[in-house]
C-alpha atoms as a PDB file:
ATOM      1  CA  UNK A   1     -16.582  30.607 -56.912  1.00  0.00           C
ATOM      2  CA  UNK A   2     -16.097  28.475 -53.615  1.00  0.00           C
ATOM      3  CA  UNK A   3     -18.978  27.116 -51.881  1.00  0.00           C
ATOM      4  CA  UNK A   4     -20.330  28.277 -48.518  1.00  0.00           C
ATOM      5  CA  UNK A   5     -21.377  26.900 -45.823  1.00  0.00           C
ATOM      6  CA  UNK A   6     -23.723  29.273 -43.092  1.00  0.00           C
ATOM      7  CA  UNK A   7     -23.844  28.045 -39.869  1.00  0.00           C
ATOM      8  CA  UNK A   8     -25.943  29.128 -37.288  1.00  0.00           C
ATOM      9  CA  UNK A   9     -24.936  28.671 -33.405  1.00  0.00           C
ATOM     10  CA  UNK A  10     -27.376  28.503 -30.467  1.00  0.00           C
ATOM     11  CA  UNK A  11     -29.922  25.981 -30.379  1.00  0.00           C
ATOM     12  CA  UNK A  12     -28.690  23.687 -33.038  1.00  0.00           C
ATOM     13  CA  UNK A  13     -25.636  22.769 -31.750  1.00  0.00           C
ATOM     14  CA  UNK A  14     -24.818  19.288 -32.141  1.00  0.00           C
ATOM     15  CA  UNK A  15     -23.116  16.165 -30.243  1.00  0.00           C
ATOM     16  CA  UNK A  16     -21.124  14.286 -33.138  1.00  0.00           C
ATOM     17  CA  UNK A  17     -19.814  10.875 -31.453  1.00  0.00           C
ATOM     18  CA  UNK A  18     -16.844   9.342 -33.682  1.00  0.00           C
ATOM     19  CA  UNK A  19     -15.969   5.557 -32.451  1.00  0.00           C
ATOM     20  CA  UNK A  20     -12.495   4.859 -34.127  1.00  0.00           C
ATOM     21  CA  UNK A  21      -9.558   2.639 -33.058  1.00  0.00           C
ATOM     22  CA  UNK A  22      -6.877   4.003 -30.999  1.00  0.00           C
ATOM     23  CA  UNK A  23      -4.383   4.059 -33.799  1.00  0.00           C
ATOM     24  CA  UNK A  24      -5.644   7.640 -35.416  1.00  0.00           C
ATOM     25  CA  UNK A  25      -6.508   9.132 -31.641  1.00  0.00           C
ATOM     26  CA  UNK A  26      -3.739  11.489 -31.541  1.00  0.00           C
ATOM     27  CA  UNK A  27      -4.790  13.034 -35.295  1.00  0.00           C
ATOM     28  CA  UNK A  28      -8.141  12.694 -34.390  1.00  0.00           C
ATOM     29  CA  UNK A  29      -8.173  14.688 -31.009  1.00  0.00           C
ATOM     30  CA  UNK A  30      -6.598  17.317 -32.697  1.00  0.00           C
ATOM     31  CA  UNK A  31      -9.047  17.221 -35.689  1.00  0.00           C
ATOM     32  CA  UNK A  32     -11.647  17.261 -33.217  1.00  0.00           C
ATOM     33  CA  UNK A  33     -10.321  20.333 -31.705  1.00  0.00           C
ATOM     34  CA  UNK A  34     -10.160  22.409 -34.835  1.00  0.00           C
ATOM     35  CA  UNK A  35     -13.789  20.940 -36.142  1.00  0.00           C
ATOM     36  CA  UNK A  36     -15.885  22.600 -32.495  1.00  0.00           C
ATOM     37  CA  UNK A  37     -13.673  25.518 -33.081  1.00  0.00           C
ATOM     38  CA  UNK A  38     -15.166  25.912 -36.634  1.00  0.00           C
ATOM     39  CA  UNK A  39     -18.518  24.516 -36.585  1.00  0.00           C
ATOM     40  CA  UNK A  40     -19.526  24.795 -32.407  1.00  0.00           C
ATOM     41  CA  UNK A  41     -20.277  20.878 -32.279  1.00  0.00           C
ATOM     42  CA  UNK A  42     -19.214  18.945 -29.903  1.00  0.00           C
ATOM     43  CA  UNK A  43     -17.200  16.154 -30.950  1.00  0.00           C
ATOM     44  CA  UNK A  44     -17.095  13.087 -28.728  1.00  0.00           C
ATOM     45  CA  UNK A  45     -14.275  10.722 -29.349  1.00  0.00           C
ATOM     46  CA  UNK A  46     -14.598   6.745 -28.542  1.00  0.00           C
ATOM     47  CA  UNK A  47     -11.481   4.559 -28.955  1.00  0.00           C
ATOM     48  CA  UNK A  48     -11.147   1.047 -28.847  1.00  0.00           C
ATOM     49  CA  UNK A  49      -9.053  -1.790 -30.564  1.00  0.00           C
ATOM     50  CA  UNK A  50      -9.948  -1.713 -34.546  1.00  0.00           C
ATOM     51  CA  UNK A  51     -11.684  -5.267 -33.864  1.00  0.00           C
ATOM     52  CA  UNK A  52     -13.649  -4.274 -30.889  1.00  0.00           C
ATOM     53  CA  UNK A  53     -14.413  -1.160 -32.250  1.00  0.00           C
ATOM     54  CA  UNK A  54     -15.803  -2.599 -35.170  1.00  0.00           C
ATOM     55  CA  UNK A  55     -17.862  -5.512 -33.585  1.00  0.00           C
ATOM     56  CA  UNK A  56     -19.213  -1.845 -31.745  1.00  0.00           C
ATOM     57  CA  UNK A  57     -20.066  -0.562 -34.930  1.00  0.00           C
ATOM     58  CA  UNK A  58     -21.859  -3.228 -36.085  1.00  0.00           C
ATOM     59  CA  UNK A  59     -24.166  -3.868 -32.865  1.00  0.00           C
ATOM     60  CA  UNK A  60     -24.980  -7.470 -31.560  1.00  0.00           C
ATOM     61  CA  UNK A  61     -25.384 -10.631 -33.477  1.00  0.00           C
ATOM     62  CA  UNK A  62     -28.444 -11.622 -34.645  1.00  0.00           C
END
C-alpha cells in the first residue's frame, strides 16, 4: 500500500525559505517549481557562495 499524504490549501499555506549555494540553483529552481505546484507552498530560494552561505546558516559568532 503507498502512503498518503492529504493536503489541505487555503489558510495553511506556507513560505518554505531554502538558503543553498549557487552551485544546485538551476536544479533547485526547477525543484522549487514542481514542489508549489504539488503542495501550494511557496518556496523562496536564497543563493550565496557555499562559504557565505554557510557562515548564514550558522548565524553570528558568539
Amino acid at each position: 500500500m503507498k502512503p498518503t499524504a492529504y493536503l489541505r490549501a487555503g489558510a495553511n499555506n506556507a513560505e518554505v525559505k531554502v538558503l543553498t549555494a549557487e552551485g544546485v540553483s538551476a536544479v533547485l529552481r526547477d525543484l522549487a517549481a514542481t514542489f508549489e505546484r504539488a503542495f501550494g507552498h511557496k518556496a523562496v530560494l536564497g543563493f550565496d557562495s557555499a562559504g557565505a552561505a554557510k557562515k548564514r546558516i550558522q548565524g553570528p559568532s558568539s
